[in-house]
Protein backbone atom coordinates (compact mmCIF):
# COMPACT_ATOMS: atom_id res chain seq x y z
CA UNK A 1 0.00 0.00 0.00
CA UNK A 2 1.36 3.39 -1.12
CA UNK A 3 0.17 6.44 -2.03
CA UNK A 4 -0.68 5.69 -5.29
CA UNK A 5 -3.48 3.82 -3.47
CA UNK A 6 -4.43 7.32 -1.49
CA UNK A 7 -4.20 9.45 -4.84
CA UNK A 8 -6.27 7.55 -6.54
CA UNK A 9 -8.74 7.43 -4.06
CA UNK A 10 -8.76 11.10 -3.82
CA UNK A 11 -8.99 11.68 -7.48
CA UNK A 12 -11.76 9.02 -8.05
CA UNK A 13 -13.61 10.71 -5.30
CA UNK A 14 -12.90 14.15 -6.47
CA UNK A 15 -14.15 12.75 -10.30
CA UNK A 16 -17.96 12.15 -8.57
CA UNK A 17 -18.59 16.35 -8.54
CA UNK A 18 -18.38 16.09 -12.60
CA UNK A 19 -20.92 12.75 -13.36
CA UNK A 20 -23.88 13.85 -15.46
CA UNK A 21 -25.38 10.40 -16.05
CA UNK A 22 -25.70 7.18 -13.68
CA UNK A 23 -23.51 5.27 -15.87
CA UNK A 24 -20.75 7.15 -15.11
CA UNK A 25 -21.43 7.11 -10.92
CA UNK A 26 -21.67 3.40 -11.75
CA UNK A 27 -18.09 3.04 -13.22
CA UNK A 28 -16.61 5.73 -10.55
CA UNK A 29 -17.86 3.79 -7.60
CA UNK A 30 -17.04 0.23 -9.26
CA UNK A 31 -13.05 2.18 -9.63
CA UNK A 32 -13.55 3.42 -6.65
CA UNK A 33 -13.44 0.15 -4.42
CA UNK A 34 -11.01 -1.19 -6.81
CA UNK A 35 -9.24 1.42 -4.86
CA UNK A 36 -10.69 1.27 -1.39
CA UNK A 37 -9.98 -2.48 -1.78
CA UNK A 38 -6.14 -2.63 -0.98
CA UNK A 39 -7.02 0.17 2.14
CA UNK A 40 -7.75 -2.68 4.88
CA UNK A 41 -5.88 -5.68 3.56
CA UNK A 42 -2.98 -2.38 3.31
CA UNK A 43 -3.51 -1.84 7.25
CA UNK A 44 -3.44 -5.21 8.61
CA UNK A 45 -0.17 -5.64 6.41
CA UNK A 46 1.11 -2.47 8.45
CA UNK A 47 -0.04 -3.63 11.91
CA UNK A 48 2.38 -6.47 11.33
CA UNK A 49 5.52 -4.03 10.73
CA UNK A 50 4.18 -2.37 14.20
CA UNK A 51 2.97 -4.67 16.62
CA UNK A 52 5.31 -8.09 18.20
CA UNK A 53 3.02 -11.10 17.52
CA UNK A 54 1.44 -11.12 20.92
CA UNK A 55 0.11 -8.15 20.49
CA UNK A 56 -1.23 -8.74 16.71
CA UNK A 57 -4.53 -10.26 17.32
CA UNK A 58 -5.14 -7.15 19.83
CA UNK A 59 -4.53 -4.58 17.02
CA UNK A 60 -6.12 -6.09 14.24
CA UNK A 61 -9.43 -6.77 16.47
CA UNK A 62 -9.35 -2.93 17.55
CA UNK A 63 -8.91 -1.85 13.78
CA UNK A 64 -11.75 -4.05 12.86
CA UNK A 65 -14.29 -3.38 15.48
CA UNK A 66 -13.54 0.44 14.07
CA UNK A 67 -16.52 0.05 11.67
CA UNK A 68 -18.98 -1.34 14.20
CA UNK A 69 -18.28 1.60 16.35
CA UNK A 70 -18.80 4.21 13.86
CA UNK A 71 -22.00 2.39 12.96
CA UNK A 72 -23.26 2.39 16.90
CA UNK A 73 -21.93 6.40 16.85
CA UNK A 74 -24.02 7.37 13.86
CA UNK A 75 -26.98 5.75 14.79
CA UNK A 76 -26.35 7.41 18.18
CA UNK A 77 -25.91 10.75 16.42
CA UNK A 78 -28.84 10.66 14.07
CA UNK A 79 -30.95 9.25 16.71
CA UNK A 80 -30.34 12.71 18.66
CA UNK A 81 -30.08 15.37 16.13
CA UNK A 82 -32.86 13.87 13.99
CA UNK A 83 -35.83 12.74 16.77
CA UNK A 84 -35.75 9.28 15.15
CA UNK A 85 -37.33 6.33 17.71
């Protein structure tokens, strides 16, 4: 993972302010995770540089449970700023 991977993240992202048909938000999103693909495969590969082997399993879980926290966060936040039940 290198910052090709970032760049073209940012530019496919960037390209989504100029679609005029579907089509085209269908091909930018399918490139799009192309790109996003190699992100979490990319950060496991760099906990393994960082942490001894003991401590592995620990980082990878706390990395992973990342996404189920943002999830119980925006429910949280919506739930509050919206009046949803």
């Amino acid at each position: 993972m290198d910052s090709k991977n970032y760049d073209s993240m940012g530019v496919l992202a960037s390209a989504m302010v100029v679609v005029n048909t579907p089509m085209q938000v269908y091909i930018l999103r399918f490139l799009l995770g192309i790109a996003e693909a190699g992100f979490s495969s990319g950060i496991i590969l760099y906990l393994t540089y960082w942490d001894p082997v003991p401590n592995r399993a620990k980082a990878s879980a706390t990395f992973m449970s990342a996404v189920g926290i943002g999830r119980c966060n925006r429910w949280a936040y919506f739930r509050t700023y919206y009046d949803l039940s």
